[in-house]
N, C-alpha and C. Protein backbone atom coordinates (compact mmCIF):
# COMPACT_ATOMS: atom_id res chain seq x y z
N UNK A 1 -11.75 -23.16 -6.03
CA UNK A 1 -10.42 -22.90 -5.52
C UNK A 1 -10.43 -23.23 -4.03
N UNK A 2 -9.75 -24.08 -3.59
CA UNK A 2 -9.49 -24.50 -2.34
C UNK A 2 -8.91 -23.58 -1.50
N UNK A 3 -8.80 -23.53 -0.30
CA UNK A 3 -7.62 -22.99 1.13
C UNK A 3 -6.26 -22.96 0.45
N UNK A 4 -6.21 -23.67 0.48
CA UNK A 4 -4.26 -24.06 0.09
C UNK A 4 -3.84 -23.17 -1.20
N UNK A 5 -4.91 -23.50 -2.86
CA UNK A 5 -4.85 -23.00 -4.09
C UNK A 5 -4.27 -21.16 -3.49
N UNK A 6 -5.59 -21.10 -2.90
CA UNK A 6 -5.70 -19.58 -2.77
C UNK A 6 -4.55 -19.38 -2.03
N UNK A 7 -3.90 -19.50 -0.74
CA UNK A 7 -2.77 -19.30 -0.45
C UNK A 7 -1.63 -19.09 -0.61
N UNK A 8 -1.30 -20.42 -1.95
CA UNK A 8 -0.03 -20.36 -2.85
C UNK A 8 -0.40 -19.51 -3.39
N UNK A 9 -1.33 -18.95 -4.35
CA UNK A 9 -1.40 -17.82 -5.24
C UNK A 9 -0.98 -16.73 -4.80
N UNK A 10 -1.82 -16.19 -3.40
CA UNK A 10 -1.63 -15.20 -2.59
C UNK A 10 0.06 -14.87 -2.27
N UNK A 11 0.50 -15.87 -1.87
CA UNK A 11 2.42 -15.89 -1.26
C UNK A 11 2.79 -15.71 -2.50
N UNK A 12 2.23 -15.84 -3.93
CA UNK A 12 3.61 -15.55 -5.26
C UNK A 12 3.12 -14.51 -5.97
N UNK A 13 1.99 -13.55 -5.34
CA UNK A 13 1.37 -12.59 -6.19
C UNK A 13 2.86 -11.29 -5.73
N UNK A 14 3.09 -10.97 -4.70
CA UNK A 14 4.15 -10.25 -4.80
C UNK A 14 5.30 -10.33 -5.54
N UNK A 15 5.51 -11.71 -6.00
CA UNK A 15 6.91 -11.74 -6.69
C UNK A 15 6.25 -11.87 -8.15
N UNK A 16 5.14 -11.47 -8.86
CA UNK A 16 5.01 -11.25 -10.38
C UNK A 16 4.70 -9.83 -10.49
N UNK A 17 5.19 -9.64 -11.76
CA UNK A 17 5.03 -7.94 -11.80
C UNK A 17 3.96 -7.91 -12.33
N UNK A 18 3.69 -6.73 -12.72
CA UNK A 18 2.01 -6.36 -13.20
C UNK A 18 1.89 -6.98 -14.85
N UNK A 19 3.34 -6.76 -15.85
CA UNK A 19 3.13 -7.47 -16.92
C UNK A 19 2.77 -9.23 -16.87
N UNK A 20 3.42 -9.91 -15.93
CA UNK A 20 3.41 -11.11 -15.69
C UNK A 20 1.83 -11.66 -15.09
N UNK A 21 0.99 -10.78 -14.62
CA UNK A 21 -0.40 -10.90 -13.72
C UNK A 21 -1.17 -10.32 -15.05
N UNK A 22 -1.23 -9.64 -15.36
CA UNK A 22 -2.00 -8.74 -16.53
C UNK A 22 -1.65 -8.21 -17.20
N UNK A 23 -1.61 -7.93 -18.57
CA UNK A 23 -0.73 -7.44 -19.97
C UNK A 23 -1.01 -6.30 -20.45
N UNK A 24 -1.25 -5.15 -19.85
CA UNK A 24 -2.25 -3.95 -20.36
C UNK A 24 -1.88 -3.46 -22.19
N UNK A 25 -2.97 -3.09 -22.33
CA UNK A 25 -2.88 -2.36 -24.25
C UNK A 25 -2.58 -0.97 -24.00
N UNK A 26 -2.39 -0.50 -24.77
CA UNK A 26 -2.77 0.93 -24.92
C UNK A 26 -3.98 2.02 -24.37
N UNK A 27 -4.15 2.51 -23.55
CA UNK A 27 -4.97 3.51 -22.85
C UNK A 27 -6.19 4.27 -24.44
N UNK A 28 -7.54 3.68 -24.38
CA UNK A 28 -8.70 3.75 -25.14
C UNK A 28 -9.27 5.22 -24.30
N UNK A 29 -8.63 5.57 -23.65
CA UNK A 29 -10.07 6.54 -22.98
C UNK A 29 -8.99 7.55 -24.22
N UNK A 30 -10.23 8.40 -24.32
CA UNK A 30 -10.10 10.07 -25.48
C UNK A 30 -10.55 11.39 -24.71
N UNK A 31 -10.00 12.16 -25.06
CA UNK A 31 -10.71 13.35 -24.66
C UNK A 31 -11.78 13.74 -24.94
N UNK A 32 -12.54 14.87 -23.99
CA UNK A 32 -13.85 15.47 -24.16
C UNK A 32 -14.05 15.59 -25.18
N UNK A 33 -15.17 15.50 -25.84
CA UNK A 33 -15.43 15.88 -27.03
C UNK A 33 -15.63 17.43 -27.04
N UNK A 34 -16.26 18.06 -26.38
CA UNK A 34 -16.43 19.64 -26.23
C UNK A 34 -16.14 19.95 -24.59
N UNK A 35 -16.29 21.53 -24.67
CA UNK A 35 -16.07 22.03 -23.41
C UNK A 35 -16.81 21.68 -22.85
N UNK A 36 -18.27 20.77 -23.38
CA UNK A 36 -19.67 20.99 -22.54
C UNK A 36 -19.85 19.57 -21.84
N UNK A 37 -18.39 18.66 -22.06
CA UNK A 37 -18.67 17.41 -21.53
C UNK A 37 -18.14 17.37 -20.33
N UNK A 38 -18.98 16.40 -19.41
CA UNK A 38 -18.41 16.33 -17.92
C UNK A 38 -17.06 16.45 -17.66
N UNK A 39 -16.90 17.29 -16.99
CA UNK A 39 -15.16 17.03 -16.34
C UNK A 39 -14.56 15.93 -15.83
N UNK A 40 -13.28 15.70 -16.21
CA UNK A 40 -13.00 14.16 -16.36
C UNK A 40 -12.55 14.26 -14.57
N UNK A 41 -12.88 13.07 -14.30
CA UNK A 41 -12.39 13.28 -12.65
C UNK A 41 -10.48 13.26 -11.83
N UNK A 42 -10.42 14.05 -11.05
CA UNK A 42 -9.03 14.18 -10.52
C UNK A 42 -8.12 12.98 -10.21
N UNK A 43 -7.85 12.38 -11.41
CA UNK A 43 -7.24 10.92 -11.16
C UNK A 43 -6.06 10.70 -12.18
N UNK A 44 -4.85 9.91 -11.32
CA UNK A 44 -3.81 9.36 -13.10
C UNK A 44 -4.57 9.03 -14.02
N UNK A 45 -3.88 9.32 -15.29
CA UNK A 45 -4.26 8.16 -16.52
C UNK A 45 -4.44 7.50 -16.37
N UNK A 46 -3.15 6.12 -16.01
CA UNK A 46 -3.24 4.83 -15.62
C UNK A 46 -4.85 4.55 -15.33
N UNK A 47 -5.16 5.49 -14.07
CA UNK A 47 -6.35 5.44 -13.78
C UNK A 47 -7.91 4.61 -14.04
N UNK A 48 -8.12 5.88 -15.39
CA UNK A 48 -9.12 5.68 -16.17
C UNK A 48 -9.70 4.08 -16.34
N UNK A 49 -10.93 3.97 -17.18
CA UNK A 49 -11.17 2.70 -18.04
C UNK A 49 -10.28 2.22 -19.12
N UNK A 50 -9.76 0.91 -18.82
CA UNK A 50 -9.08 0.85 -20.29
C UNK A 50 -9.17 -0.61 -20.61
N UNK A 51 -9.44 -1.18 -21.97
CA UNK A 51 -9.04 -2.39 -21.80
C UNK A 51 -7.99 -2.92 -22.62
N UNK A 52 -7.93 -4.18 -21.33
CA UNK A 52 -6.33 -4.51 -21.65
C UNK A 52 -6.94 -5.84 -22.12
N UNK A 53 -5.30 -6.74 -22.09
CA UNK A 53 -5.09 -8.24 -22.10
C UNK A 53 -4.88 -8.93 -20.77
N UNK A 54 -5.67 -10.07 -20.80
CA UNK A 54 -4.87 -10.58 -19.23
C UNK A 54 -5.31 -12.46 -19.89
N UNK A 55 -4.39 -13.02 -18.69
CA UNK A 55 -4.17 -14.42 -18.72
C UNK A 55 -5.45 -14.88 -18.98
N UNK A 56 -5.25 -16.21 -19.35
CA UNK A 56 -6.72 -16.94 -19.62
C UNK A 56 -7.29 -17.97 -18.67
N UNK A 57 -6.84 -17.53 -17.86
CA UNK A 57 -7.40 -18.19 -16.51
C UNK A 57 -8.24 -17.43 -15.57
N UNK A 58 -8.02 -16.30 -16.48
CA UNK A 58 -9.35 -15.19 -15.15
C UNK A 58 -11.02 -15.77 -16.41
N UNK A 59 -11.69 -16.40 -15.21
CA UNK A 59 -12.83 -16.19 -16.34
C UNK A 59 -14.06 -15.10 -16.61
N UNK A 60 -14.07 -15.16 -17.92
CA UNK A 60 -15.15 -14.11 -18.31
C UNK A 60 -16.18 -13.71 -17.05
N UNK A 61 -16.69 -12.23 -16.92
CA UNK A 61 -17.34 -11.97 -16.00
C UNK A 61 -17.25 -12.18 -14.73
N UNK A 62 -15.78 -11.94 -14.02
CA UNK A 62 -15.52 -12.09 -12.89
C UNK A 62 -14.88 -10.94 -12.65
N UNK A 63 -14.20 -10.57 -11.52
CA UNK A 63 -13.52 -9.26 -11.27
C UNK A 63 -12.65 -9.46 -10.33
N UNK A 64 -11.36 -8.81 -10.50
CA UNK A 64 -10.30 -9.07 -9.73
C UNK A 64 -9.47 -8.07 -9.55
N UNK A 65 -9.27 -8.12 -8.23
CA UNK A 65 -8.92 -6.75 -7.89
C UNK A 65 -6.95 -6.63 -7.40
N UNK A 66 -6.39 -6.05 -7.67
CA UNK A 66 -4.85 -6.41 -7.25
C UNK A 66 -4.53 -4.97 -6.41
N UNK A 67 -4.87 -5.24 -5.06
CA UNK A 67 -4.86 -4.00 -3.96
C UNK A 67 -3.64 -3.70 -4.52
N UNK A 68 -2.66 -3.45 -4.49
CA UNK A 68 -1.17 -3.21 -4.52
C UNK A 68 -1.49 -2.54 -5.78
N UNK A 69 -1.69 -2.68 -6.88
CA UNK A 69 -1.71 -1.51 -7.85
C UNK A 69 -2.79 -1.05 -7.92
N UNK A 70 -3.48 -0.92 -6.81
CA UNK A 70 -4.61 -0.09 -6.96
C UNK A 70 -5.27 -0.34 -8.45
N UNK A 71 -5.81 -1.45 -8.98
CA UNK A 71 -6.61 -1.35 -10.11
C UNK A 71 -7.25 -2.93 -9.97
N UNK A 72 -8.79 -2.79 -10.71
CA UNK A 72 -10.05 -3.90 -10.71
C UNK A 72 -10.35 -4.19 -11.75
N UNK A 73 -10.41 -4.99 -12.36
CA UNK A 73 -10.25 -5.86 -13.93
C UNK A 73 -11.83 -6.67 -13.91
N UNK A 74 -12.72 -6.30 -14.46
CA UNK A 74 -13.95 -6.84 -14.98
C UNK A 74 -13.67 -7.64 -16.05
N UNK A 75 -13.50 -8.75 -15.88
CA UNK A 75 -12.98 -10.21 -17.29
C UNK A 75 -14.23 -9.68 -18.26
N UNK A 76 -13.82 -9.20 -19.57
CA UNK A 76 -15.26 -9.27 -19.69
C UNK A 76 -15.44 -10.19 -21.31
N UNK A 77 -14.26 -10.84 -21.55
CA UNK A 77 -13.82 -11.99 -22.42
C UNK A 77 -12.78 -12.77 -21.93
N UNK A 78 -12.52 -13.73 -22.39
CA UNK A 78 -11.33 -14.81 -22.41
C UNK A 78 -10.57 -13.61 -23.20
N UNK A 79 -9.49 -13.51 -21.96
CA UNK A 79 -8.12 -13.13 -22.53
C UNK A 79 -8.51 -11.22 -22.58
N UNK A 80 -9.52 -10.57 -22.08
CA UNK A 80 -9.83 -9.70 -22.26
C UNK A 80 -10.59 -9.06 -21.17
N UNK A 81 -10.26 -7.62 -20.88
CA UNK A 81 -10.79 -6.90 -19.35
C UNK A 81 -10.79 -5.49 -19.61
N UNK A 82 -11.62 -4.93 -18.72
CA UNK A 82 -11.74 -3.65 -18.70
C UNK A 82 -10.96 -2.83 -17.30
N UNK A 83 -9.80 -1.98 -17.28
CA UNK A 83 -9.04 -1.68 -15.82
C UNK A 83 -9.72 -1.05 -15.45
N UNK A 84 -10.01 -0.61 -13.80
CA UNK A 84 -10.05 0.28 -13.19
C UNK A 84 -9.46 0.62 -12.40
N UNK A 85 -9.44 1.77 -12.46
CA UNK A 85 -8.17 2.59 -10.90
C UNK A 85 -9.51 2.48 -9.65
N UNK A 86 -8.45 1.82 -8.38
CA UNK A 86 -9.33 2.06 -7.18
C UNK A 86 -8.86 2.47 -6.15
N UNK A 87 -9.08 2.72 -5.01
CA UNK A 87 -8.80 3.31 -3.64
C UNK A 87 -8.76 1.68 -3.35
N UNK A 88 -8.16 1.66 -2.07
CA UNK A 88 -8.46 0.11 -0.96
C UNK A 88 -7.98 0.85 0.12
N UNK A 89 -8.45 -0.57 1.19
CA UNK A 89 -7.94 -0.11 2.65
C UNK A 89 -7.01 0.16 2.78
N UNK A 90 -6.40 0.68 4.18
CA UNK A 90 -5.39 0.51 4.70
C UNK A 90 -4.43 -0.28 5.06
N UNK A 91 -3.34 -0.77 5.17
CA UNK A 91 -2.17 -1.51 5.56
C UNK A 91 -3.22 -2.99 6.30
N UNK A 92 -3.54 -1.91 7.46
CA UNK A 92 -4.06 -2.93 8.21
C UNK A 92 -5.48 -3.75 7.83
N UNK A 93 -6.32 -2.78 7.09
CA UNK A 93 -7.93 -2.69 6.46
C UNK A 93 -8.14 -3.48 5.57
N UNK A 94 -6.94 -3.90 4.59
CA UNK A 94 -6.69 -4.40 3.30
C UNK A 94 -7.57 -5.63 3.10
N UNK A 95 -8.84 -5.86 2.32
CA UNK A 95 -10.07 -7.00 2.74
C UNK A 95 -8.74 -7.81 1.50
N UNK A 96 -8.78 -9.12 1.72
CA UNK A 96 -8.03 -9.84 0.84
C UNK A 96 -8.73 -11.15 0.57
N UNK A 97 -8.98 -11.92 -0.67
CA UNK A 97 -9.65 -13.33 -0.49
C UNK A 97 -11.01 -13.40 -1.35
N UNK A 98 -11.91 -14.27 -1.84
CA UNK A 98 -13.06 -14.70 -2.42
C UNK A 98 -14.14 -14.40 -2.35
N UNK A 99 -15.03 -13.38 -3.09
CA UNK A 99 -16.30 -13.41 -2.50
C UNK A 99 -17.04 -13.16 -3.64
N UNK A 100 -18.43 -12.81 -3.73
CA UNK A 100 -19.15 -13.18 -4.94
C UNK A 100 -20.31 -11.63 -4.79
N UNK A 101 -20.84 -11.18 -5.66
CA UNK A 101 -21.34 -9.97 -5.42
C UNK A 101 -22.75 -10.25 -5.11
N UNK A 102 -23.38 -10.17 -3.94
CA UNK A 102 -24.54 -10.77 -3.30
C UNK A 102 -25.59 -9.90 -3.14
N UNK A 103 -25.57 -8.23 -3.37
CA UNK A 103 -26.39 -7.07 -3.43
C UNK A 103 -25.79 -5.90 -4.17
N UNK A 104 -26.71 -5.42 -4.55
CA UNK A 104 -25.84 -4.20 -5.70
C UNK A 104 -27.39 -3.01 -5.02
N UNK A 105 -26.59 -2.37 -4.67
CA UNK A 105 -27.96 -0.75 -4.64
C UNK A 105 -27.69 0.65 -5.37
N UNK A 106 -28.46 0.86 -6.10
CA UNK A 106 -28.13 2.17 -6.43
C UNK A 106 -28.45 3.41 -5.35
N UNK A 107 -27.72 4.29 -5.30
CA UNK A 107 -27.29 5.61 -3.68
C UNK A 107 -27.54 4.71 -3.02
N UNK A 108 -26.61 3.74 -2.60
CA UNK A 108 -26.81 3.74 -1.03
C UNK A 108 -26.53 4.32 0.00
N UNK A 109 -27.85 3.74 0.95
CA UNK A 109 -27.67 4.51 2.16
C UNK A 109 -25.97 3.86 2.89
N UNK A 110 -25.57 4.54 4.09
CA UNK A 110 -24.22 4.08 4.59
C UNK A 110 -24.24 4.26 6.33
N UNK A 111 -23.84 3.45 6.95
CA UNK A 111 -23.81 3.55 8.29
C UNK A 111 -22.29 2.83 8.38
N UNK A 112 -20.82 3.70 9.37
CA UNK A 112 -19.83 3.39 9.79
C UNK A 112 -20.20 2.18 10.70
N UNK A 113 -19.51 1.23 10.91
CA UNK A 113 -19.41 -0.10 11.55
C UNK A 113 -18.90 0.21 12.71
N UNK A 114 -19.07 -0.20 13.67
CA UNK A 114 -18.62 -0.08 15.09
C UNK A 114 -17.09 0.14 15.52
N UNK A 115 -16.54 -0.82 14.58
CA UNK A 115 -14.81 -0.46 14.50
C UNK A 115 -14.54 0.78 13.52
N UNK A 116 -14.89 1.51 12.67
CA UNK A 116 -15.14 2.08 12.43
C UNK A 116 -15.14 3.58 13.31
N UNK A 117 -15.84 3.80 14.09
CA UNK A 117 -16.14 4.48 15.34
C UNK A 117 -15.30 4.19 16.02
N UNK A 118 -14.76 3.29 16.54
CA UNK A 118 -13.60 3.06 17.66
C UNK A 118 -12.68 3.61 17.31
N UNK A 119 -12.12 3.33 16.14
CA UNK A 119 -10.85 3.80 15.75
C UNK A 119 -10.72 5.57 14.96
N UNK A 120 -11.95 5.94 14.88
CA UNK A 120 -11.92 7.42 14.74
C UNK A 120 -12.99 8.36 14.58
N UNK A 121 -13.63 8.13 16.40
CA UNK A 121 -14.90 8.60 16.90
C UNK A 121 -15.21 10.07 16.48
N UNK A 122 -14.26 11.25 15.94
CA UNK A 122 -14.29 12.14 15.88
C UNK A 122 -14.88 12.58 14.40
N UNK A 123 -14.46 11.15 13.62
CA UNK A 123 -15.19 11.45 11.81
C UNK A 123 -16.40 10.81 12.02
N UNK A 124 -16.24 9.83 12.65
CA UNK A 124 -17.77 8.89 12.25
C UNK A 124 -18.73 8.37 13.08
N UNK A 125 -18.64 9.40 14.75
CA UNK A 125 -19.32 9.24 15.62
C UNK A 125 -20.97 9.62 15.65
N UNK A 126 -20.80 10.94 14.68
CA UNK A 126 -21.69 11.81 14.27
C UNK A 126 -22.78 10.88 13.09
N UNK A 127 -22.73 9.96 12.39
CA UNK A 127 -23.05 9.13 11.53
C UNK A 127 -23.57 7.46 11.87
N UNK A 128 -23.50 8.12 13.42
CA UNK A 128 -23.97 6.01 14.11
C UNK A 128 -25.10 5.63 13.34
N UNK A 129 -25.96 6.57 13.24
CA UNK A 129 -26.99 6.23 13.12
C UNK A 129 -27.41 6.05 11.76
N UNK A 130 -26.25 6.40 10.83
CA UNK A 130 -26.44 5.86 9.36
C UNK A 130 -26.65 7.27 8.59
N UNK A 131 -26.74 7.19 7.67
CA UNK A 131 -26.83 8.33 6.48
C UNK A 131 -27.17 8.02 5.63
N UNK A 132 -28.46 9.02 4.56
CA UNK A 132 -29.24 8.59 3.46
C UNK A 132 -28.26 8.48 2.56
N UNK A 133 -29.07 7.70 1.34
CA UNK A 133 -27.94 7.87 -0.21
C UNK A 133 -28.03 9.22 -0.45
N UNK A 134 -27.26 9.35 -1.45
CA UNK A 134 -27.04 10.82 -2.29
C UNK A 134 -25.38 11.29 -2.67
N UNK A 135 -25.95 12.37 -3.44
CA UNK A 135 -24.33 12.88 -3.75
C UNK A 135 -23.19 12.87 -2.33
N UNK A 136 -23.48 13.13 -1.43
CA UNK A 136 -22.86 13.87 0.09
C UNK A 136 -22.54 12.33 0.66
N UNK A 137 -22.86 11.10 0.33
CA UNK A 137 -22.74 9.85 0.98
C UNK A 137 -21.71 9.04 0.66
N UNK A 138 -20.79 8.40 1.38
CA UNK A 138 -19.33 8.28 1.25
C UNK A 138 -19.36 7.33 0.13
N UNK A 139 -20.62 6.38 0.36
CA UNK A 139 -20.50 5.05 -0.72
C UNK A 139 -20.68 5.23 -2.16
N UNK A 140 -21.45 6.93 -2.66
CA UNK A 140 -21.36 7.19 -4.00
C UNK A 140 -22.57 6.72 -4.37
N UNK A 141 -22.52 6.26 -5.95
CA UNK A 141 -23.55 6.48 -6.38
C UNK A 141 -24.23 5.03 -6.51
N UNK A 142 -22.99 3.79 -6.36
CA UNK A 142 -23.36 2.66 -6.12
C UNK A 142 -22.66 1.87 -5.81
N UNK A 143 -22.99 0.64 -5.07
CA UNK A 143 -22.30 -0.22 -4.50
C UNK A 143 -22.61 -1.49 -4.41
N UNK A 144 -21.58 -2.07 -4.47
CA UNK A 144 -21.70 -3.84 -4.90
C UNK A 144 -21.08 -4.55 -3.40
N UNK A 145 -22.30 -5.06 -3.09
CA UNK A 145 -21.98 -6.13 -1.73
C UNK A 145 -21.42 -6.90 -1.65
N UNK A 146 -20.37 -7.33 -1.26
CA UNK A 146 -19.06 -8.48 -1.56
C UNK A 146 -19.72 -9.25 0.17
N UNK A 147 -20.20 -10.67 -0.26
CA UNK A 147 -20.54 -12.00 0.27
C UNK A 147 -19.52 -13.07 0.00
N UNK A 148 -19.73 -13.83 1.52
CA UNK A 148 -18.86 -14.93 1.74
C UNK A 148 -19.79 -16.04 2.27
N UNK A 149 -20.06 -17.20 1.34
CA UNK A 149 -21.07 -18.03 1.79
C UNK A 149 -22.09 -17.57 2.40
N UNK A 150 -22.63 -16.72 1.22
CA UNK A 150 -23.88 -16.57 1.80
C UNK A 150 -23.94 -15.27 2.83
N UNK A 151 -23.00 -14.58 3.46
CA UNK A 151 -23.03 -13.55 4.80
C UNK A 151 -22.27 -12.39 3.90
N UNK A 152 -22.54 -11.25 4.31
CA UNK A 152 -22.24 -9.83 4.37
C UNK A 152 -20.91 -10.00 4.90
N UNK A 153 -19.87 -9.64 3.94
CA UNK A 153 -18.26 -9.36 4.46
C UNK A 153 -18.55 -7.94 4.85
N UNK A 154 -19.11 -6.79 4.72
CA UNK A 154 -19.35 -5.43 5.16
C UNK A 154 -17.88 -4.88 4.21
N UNK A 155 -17.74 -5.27 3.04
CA UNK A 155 -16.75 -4.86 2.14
C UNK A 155 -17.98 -4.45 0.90
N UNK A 156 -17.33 -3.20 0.15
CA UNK A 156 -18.40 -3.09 -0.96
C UNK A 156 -17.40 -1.98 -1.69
N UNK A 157 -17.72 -2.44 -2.98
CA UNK A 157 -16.69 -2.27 -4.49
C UNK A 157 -18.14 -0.88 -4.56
N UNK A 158 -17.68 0.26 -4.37
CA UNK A 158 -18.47 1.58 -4.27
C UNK A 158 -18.32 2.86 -4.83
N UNK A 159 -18.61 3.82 -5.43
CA UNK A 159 -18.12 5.05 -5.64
C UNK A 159 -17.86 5.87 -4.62
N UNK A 160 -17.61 7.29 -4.69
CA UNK A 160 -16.66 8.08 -3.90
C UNK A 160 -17.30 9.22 -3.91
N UNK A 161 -16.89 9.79 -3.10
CA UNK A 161 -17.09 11.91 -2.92
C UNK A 161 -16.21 11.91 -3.07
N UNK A 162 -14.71 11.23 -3.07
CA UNK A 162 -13.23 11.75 -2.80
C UNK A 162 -12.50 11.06 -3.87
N UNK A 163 -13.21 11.03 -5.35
CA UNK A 163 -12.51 10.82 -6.36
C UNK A 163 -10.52 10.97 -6.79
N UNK A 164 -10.25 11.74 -5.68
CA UNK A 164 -8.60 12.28 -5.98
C UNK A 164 -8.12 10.62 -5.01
N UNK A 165 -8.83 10.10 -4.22
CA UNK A 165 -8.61 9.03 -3.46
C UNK A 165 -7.90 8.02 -4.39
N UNK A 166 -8.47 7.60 -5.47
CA UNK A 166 -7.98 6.63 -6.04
C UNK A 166 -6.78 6.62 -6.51
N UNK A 167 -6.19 5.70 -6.36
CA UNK A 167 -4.64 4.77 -6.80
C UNK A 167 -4.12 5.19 -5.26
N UNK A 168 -4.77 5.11 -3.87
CA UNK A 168 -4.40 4.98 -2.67
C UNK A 168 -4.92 4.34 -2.10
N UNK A 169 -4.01 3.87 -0.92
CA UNK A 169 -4.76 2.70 0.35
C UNK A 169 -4.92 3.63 1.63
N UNK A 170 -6.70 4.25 1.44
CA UNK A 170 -7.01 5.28 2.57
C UNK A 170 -8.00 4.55 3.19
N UNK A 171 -9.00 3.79 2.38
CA UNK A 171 -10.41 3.21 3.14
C UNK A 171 -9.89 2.58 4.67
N UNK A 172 -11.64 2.27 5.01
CA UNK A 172 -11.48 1.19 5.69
C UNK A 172 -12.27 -0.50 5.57
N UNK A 173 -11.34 -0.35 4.42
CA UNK A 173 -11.65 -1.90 3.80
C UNK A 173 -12.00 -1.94 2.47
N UNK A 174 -12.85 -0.96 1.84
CA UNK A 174 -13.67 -1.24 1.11
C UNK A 174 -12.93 -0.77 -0.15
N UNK A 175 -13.34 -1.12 -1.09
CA UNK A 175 -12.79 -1.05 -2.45
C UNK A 175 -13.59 0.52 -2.83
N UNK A 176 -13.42 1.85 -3.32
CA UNK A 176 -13.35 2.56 -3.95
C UNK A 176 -13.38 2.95 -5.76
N UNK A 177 -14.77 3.29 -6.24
CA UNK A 177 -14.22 3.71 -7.56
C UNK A 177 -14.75 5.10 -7.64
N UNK A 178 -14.19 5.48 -9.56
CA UNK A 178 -15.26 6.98 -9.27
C UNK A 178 -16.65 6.58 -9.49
N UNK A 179 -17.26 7.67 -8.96
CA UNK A 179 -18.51 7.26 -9.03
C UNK A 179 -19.15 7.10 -10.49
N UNK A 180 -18.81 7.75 -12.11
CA UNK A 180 -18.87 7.30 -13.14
C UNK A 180 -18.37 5.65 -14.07
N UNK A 181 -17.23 5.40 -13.24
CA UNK A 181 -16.88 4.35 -13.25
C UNK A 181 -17.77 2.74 -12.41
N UNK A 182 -17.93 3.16 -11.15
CA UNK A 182 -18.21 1.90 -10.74
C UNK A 182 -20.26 2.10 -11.18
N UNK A 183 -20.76 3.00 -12.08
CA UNK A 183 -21.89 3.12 -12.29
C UNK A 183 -22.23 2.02 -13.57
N UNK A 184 -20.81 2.17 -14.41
CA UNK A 184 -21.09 1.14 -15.54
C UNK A 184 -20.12 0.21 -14.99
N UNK A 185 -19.05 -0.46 -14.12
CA UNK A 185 -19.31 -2.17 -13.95
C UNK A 185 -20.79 -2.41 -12.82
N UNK A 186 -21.81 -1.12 -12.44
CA UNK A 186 -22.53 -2.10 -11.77
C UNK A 186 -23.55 -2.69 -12.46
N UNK A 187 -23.86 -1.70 -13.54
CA UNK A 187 -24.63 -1.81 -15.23
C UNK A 187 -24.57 -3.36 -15.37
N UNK A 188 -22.71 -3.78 -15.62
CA UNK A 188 -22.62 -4.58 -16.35
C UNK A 188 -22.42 -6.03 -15.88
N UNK A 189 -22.79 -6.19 -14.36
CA UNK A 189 -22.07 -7.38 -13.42
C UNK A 189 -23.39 -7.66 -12.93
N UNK A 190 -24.19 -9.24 -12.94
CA UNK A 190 -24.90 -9.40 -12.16
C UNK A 190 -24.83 -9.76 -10.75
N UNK A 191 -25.82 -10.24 -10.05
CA UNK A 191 -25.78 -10.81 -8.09
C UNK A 191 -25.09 -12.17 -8.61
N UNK A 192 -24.62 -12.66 -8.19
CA UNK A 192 -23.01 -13.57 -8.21
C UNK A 192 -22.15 -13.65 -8.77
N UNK A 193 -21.83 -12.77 -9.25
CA UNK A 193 -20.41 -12.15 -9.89
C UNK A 193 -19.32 -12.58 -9.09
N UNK A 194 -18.67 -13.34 -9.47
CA UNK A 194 -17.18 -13.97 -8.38
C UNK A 194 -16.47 -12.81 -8.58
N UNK A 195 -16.10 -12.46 -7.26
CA UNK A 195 -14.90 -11.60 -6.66
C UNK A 195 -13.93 -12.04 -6.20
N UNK A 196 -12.39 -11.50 -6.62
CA UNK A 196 -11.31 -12.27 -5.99
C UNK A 196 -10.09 -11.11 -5.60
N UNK A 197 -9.72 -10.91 -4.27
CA UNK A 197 -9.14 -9.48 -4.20
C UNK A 197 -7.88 -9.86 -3.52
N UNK A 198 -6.75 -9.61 -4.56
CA UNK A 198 -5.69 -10.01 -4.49
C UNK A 198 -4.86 -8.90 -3.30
């Protein structure tokens, strides 16, 4: 996909609705089986895993993300995807454009980026110096490194402590899932997985 391709796409993605971009089925997730199964996390329906239908131009094993409805589509057939509900940046944060998944870690560790700190020394001043993985770590339980020729965009498709986050634009930049969720697409996506974040 060229400069230009990607551009036109980008300028007419606002004027198709979500049936016209992706065709969703019927919602597959079920309830607990007993009282003794994990609690489902604080999120819409919509939310959940589900798979739908989508055009046949997304190809198998790629992932595409449509900031604006907050949801990330793992192709995982021709003509076939699995949704996810996600968090994204902010207005201004919003990472948009091509990249390919270049590192995947399970707990990663997390250190705020310098802009990051500038713009709100009072949350993430305390953290310059980085923070181990674990439950308490903003990036969750795993995270997928989104690369651009080869370099670190410092964008990463990640789980959450703040699961109620999702189907909002709070980050700063980074794509958001729950942390049960983005544990099985990281299962299921290898290191160059094309990313495309609408």
């Amino acid at each position: 996909m060229n400069r230009r391709h990607l551009l036109t796409t980008l300028a007419a993605l606002p004027m198709l609705s979500a049936p016209a971009l992706l065709r969703a089925q019927p919602a597959t997730m079920a309830a607990p089986a007993s009282a003794t199964a994990a609690p489902l996390p604080p999120i819409a329906p919509q939310f959940f895993p589900t798979e739908v239908s989508v055009r046949s131009e997304f190809a198998p094993g790629s992932i595409i993300v449509v900031s604006q409805q907050f949801f990330l589509y793992h192709i995982i057939a021709p003509r076939k995807a699995v949704r996810y509900g996600v968090a994204v940046g902010r207005a201004e944060l919003v990472f948009r454009g091509q990249a390919e998944v270049g590192r995947k870690v399970e707990w990663p560790s997390w250190k705020p980026t310098p802009e990051m700190i500038a713009r709100s020394p009072a949350r993430y001043a305390r953290y310059a110096d980085g923070m181990p993985g674990g439950p308490k770590n903003p990036l969750g339980a795993r995270a997928l490194y989104l690369y651009q020729n080869g370099r670190d965009t410092a964008i990463r498709i990640h789980g959450t402590t703040e699961p109620e986050s999702i189907g909002h634009a709070v980050s700063n930049g980074c794509i958001r899932m729950v942390n049960e969720h983005v544990m099985a697409l990281y299962d299921a996506v290898p290191l160059g997985t094309p990313v495309m974040v609408y």
